[in-house]
Protein backbone atom coordinates (compact mmCIF):
# COMPACT_ATOMS: atom_id res chain seq x y z
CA UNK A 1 2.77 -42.60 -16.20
CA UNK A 2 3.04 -39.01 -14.55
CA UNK A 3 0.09 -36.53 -15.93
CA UNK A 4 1.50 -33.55 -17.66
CA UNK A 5 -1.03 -31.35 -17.60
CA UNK A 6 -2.79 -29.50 -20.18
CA UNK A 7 -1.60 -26.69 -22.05
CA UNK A 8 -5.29 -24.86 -21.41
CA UNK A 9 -4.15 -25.15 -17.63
CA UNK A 10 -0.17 -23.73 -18.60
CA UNK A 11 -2.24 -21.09 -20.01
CA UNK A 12 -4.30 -20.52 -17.15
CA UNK A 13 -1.51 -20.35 -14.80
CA UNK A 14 0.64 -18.18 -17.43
CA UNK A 15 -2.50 -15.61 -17.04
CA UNK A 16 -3.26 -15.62 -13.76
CA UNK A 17 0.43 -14.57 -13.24
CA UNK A 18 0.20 -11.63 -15.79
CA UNK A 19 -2.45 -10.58 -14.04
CA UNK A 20 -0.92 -10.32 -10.45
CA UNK A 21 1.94 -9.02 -12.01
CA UNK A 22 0.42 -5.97 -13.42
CA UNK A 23 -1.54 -5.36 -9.99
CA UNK A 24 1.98 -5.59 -8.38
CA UNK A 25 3.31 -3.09 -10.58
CA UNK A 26 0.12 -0.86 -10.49
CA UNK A 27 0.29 -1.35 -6.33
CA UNK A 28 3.67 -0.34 -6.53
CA UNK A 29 3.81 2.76 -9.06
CA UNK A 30 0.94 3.76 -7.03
CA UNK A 31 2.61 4.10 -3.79
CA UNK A 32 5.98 5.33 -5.27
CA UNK A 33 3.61 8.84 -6.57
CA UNK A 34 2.32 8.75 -2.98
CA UNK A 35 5.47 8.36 -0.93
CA UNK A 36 6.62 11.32 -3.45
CA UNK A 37 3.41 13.82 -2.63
CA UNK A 38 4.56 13.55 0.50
CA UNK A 39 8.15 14.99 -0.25
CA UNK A 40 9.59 11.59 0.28
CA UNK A 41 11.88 9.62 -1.84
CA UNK A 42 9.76 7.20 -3.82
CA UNK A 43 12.43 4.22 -4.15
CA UNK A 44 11.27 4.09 -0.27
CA UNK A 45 8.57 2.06 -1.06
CA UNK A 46 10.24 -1.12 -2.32
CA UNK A 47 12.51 -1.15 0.78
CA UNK A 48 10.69 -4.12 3.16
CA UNK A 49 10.29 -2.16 6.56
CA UNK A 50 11.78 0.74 5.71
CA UNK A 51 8.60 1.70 3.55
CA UNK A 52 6.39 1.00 6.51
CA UNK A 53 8.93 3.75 8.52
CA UNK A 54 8.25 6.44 5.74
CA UNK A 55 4.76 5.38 5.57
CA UNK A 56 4.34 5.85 9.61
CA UNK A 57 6.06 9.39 9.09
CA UNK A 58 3.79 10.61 6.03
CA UNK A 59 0.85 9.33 8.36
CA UNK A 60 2.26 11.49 11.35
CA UNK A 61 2.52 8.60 13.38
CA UNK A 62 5.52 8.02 16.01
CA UNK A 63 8.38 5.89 14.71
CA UNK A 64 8.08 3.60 17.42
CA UNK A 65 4.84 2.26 15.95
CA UNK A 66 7.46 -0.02 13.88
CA UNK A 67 7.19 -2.65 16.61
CA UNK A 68 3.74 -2.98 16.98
CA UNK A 69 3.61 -3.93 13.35
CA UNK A 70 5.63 -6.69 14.77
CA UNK A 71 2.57 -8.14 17.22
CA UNK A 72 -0.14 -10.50 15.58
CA UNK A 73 -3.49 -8.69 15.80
CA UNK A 74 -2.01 -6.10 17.12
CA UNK A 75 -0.31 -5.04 13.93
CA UNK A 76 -3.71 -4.66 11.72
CA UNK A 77 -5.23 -1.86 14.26
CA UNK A 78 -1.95 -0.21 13.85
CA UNK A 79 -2.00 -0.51 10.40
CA UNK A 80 -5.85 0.59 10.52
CA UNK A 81 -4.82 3.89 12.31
CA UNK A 82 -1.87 4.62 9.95
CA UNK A 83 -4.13 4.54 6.85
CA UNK A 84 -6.82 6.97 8.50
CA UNK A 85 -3.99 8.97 9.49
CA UNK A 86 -2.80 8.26 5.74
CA UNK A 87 -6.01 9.49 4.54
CA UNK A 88 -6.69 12.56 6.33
CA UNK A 89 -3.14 13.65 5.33
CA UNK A 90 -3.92 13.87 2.57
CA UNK A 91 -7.99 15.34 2.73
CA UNK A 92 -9.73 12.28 2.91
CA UNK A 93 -11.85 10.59 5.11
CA UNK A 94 -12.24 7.43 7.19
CA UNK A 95 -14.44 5.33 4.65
CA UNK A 96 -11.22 5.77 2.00
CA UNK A 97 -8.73 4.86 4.21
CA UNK A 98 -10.21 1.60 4.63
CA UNK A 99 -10.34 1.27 1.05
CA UNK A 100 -6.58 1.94 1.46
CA UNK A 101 -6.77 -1.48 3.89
CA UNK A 102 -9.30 -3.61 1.76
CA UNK A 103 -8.77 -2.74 -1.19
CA UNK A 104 -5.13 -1.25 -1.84
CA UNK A 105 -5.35 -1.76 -5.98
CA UNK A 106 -8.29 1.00 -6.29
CA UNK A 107 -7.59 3.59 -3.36
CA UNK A 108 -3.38 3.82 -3.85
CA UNK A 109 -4.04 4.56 -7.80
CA UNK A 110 -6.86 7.34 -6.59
CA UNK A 111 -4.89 8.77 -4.20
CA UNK A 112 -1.43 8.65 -5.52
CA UNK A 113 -2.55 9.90 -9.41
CA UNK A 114 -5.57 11.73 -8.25
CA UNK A 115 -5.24 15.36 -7.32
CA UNK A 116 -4.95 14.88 -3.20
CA UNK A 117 -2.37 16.78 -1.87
CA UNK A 118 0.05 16.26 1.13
CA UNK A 119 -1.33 18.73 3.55
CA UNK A 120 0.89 17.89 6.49
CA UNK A 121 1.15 15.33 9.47
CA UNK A 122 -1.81 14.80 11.86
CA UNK A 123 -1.14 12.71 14.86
């Protein structure tokens, strides 16, 4: 006889999904206001690759960048350096653009509803 499992486990499972759900949508919304504080289109962000081309522009960063998110290890300094670029586009500092890395679901909400403006591209 096969177990079924417990409903107090479909409910944990049916939760636990909500939740990353709503940090999905959050992450997402989040980087849509960005993209558009930058004077960018906002439906960039849900494109797979081409959001990481608009994001490497709003950072000031040269396009060609695009393939050395293609090299293991490689592609986390690069995507280090585009977030402090990311960051000080926008008037912050080194110490938030690693929360940008580590912690995306609390810096993208501060700096794409917060009151951080665009102020141009630093290379």
């Amino acid at each position: 006889m096969e177990d079924q499992g417990s409903p107090l486990s479909a409910l944990f499972g049916g939760v636990f999904m909500l939740v990353g759900l709503v940090f999905a949508v959050l992450i997402l919304a989040s980087i849509w206001k960005v993209f558009t504080k930058a004077g960018k289109p906002g439906w960039t962000c849900l494109i797979p690759i081409y959001n990481v081309i608009v994001l490497l522009e709003i950072a000031g960063k040269p396009l060609w960048w695009i393939v050395l998110f293609l090299v293991p290890l490689v592609n986390l300094i690069v995507c280090i350096l585009a977030h402090i670029s990311l960051a000080q586009n926008f008037g912050k500092g080194t110490g938030f653009a690693l929360g940008l890395v580590f912690l995306p679901f609390i810096f993208f909400p501060i700096l794409g509803f917060g009151d951080a403006q665009y102020a141009g591209k630093a290379a």
